[in-house]
Protein backbone atom coordinates (compact mmCIF):
# COMPACT_ATOMS: atom_id res chain seq x y z
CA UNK A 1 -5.50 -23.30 45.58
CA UNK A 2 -2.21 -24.22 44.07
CA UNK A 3 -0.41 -22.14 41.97
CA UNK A 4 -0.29 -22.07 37.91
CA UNK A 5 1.97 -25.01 36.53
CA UNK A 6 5.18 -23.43 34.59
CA UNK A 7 4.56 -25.18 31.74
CA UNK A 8 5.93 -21.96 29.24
CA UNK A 9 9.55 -21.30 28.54
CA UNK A 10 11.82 -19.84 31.24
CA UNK A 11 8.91 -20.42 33.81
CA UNK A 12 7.06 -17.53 32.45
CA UNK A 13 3.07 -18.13 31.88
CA UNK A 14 1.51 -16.48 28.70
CA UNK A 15 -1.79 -14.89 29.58
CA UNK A 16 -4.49 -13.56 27.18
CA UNK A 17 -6.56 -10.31 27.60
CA UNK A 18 -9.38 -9.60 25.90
CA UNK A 19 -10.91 -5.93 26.62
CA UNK A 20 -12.45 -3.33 24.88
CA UNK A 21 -12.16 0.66 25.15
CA UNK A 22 -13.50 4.13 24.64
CA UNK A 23 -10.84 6.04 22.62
CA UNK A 24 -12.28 8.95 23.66
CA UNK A 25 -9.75 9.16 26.69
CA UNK A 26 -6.75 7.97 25.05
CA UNK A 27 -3.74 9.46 23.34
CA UNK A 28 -4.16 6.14 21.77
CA UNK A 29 -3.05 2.14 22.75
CA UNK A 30 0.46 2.45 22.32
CA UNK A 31 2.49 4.08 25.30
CA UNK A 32 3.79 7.15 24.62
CA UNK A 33 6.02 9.53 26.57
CA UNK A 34 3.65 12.18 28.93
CA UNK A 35 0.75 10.83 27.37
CA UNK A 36 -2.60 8.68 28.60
CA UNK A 37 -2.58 5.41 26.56
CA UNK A 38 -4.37 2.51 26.85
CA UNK A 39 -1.23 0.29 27.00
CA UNK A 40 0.30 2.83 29.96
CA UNK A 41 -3.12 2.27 31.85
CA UNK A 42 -3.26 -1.45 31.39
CA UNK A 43 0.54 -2.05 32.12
CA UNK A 44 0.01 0.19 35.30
CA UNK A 45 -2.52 -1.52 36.37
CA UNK A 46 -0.62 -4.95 35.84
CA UNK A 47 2.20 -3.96 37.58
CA UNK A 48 0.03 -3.60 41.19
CA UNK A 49 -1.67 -6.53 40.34
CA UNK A 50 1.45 -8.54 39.66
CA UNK A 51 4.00 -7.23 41.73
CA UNK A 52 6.53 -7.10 38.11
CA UNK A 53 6.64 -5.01 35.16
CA UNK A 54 5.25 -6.15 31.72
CA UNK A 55 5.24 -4.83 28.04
CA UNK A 56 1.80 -6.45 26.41
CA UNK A 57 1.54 -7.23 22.86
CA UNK A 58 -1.64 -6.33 21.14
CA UNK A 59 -3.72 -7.23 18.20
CA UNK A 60 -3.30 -3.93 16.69
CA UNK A 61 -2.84 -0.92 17.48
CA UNK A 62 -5.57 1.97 17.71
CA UNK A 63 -4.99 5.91 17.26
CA UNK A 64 -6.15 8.47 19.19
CA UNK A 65 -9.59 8.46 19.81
CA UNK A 66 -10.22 5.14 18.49
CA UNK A 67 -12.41 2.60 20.20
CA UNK A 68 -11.99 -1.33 20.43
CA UNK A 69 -14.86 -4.04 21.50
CA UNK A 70 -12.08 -6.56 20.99
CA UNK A 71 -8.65 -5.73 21.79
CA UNK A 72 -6.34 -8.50 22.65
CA UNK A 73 -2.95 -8.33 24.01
CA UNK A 74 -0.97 -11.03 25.61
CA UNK A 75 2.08 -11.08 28.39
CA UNK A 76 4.21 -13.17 29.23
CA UNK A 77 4.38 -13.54 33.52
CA UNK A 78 7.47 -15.16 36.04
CA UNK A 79 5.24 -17.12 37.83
CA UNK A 80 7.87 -18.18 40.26
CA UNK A 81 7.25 -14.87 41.91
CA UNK A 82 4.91 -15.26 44.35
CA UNK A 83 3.07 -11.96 44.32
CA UNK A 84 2.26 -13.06 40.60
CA UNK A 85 1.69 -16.73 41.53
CA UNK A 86 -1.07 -15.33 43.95
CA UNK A 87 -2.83 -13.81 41.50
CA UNK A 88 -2.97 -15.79 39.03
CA UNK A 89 -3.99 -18.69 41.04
CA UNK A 90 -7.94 -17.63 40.36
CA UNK A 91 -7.49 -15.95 36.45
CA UNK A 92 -11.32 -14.66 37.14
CA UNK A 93 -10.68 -12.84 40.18
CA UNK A 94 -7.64 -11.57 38.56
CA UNK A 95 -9.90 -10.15 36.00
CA UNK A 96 -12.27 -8.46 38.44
CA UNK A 97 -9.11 -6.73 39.95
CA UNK A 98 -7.94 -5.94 36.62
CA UNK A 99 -10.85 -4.41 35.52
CA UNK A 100 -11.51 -2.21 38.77
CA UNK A 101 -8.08 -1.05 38.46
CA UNK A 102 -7.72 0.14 34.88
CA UNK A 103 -10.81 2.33 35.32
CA UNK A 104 -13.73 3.20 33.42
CA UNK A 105 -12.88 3.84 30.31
CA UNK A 106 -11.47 0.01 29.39
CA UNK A 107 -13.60 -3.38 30.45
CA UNK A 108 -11.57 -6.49 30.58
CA UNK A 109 -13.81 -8.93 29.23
CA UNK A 110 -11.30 -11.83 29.97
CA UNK A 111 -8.16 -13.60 31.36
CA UNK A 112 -6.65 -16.46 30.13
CA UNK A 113 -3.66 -18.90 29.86
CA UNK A 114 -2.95 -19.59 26.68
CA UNK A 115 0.62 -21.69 25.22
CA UNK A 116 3.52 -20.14 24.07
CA UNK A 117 2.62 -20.23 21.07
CA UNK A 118 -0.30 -17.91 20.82
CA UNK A 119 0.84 -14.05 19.75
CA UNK A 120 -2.13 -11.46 20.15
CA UNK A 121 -0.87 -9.79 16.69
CA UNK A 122 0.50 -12.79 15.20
CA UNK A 123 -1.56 -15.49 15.38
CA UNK A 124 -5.01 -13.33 14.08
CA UNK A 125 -6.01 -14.11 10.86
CA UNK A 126 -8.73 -11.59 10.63
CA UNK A 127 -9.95 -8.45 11.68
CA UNK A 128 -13.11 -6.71 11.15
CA UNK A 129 -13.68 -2.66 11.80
CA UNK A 130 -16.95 -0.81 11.75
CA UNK A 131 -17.42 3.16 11.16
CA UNK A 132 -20.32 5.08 12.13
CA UNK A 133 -22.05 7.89 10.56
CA UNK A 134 -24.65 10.56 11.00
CA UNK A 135 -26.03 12.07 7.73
CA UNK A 136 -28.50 14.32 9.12
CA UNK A 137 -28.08 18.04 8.38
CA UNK A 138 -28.83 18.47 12.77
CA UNK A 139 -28.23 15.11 14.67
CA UNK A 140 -28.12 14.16 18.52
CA UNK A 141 -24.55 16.03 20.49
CA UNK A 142 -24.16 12.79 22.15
CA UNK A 143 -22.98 10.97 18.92
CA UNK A 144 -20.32 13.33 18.25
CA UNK A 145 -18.12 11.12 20.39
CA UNK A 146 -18.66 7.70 18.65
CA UNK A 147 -20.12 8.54 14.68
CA UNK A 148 -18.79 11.15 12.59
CA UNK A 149 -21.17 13.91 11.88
CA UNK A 150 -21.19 13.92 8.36
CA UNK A 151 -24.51 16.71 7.71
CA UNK A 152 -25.77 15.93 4.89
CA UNK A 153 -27.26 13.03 3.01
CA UNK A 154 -25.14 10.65 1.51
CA UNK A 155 -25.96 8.10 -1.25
CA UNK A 156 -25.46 4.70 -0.12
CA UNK A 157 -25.69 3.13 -3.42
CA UNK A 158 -23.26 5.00 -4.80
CA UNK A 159 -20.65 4.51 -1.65
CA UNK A 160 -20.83 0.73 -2.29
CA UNK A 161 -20.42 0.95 -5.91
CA UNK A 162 -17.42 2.22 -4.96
CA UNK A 163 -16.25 0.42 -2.38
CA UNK A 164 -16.29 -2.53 -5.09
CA UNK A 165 -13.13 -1.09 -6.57
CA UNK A 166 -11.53 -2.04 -2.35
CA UNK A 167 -12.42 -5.83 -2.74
CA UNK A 168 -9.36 -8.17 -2.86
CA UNK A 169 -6.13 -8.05 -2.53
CA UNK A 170 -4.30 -4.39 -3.78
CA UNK A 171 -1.45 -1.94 -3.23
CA UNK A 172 -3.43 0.33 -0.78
CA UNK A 173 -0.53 3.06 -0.46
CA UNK A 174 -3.17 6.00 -1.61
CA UNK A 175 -5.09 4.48 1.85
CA UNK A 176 -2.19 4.09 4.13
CA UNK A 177 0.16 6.61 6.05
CA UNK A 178 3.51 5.45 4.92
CA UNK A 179 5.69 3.60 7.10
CA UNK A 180 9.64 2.74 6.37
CA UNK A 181 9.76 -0.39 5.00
CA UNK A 182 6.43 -1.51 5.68
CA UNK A 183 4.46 -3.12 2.75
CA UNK A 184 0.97 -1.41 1.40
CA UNK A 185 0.16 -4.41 -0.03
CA UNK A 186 -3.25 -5.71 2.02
CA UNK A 187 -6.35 -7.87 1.26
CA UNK A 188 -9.87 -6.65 2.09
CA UNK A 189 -12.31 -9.80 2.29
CA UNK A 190 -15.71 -8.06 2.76
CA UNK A 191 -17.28 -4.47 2.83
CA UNK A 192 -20.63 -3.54 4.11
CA UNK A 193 -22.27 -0.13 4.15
CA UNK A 194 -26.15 -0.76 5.79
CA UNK A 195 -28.32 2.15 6.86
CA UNK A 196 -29.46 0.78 10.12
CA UNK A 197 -31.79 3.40 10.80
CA UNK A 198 -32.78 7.01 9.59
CA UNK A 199 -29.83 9.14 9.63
CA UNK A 200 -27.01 6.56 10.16
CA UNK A 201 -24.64 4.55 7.81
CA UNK A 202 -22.22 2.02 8.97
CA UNK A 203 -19.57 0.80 7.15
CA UNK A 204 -17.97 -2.71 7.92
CA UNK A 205 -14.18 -3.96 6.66
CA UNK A 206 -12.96 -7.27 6.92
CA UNK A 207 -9.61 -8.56 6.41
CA UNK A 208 -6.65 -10.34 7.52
CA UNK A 209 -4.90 -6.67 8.62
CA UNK A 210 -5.08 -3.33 7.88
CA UNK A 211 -2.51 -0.67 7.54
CA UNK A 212 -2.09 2.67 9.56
CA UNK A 213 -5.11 4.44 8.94
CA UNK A 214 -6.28 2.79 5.77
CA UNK A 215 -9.82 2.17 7.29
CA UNK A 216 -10.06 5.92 8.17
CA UNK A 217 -8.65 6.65 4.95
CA UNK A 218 -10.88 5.01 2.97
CA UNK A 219 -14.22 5.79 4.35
CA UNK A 220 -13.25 9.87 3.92
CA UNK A 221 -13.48 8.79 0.17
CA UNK A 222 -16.01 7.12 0.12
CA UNK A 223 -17.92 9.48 1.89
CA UNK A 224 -17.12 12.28 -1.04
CA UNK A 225 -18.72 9.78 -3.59
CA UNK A 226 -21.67 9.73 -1.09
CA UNK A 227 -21.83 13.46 -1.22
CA UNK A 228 -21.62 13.45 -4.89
CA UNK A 229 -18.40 14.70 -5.52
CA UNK A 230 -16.61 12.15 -7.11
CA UNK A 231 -18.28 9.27 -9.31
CA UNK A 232 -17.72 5.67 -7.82
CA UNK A 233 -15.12 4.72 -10.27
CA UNK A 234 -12.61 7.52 -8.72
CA UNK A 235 -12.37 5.33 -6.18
CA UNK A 236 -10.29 2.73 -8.74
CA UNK A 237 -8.51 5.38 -9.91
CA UNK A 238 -7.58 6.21 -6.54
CA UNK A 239 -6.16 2.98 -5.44
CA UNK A 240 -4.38 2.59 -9.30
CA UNK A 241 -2.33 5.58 -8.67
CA UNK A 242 -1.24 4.87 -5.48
CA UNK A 243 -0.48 8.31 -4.21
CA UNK A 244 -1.75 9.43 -1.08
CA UNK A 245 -1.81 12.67 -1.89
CA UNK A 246 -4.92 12.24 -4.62
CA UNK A 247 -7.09 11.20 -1.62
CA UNK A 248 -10.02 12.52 0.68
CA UNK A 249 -8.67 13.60 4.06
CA UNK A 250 -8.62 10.69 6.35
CA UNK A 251 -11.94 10.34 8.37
CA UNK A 252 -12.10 11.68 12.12
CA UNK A 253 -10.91 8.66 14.67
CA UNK A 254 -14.28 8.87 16.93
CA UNK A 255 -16.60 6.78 14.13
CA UNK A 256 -13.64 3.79 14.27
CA UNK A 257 -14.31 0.79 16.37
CA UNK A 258 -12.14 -2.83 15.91
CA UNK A 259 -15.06 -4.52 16.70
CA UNK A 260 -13.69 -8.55 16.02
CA UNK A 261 -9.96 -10.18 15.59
CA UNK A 262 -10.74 -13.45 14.45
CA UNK A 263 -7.83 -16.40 15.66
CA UNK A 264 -9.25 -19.60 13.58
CA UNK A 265 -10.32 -23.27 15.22
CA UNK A 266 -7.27 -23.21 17.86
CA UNK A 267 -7.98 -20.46 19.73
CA UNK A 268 -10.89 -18.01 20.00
CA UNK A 269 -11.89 -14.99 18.42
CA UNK A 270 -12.50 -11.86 20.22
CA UNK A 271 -14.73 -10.33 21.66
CA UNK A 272 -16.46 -13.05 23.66
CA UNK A 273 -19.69 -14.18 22.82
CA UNK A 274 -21.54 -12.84 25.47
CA UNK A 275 -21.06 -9.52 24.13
CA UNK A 276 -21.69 -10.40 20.30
């Protein structure tokens, strides 16, 4: 089979991964120094595989203990080498290697070429999280490692009365751990708290991005007006006063999942459908 064509800049081919993740392992995806990471474990993995080292780009990035259905990252590869040529010369075989050799805590759903043009953080124009939780006052051990065990019942109505006060487009800074110049400013397109079943609540956020640790932030408020601490409305106040220190502690990582990054009619969103 002949190799890829060099049809990207510099004779470097862009690939796109799609994967997902338990958190559970992870110091989270960004490398860090003497930590596990998902990015150190997919890099290193990457490197055998490809005989040359790459830095991947991601959708966004996940904290410790956070999971992801549909991560994305993309990398650019010198295809003139040949070790790389090789294995990219069958881009599904490469992904059964890939996924064998970044072990069992991340599936690689896909590999693909994609054009220059296509940026894994970039070129999304939406992303949707879900959180999990268990409001029974005794619930399964099991969950503790994907829900947050809240313990007691929560009122539903009155979480998405409150969430109301989220919709649009707001300065979220009482949400978001502050970042040097990095705006607050964010739009949330859709929030949905169902209760599946008995005992569990999930709660669903949509939007074009999301700043570090709003999501987690958010749900640890809305969970106090579930418990009755705080009327729905103090969730408006909240976001008006823009000080982080006014809100709930920040929800534990385990319930967060990025479950979809959407990429709009030119290229596809993630995950793949067979796992929708």
């Amino acid at each position: 089979m002949s190799p890829p064509r060099h049809d990207a800049v510099g004779g470097c081919i862009r690939l796109r991964i799609d994967l997902a993740y338990d958190g559970g392992p992870f110091a989270g995806f960004a490398s860090q120094r003497d930590q596990v990471t998902v990015q150190g474990a997919l890099e290193g993995a990457l490197l055998r595989l490809l005989g040359q080292e790459q830095e991947v780009t991601c959708a966004g990035r996940t904290d410790r203990g956070v999971h992801a259905l549909a991560q994305v990252v993309h990398l650019d590869v010198d295809a003139s080498a040949s070790h790389a040529a090789r294995a990219m010369a069958n881009l599904d075989a490469m992904r059964r290697r890939l996924d064998r050799e970044v072990g069992p805590a991340i599936t690689i759903w896909s590999v693909r070429r994609v054009s220059p043009e296509f940026h894994a953080r970039f070129s999304a124009i939406g992303r949707q999280y879900r959180y999990r939780l268990v409001d029974l006052p005794l619930a399964d051990p099991i969950r503790r490692h994907d829900r947050w065990l809240v313990g007691a019942e929560l009122s539903v109505p009155q979480m998405r009365h409150g969430a109301r006060w989220l919709l649009g487009e707001h300065d979220f800074a009482t949400f978001c751990r502050k970042r040097q110049d990095r705006t607050t400013m964010r739009r949330i397109d859709e929030i949905a708290i169902t209760r599946p079943s008995t005992g569990r609540i999930d709660l669903r956020f949509a939007g074009k991005a999301f700043c570090h640790q709003q999501v987690r932030a958010m749900v640890g408020c809305l969970v106090e007006v579930g418990q009755g601490l705080h009327d729905p409305a103090w969730i408006g106040e909240l976001l008006a006063a823009r000080d982080r220190a006014l809100a709930a502690r920040v929800s534990p990582p385990q319930g967060l999942t990025l479950e979809r990054v959407s990429y709009g009619r030119r290229w596809p969103a993630a995950p793949p459908a067979v796992v929708r």
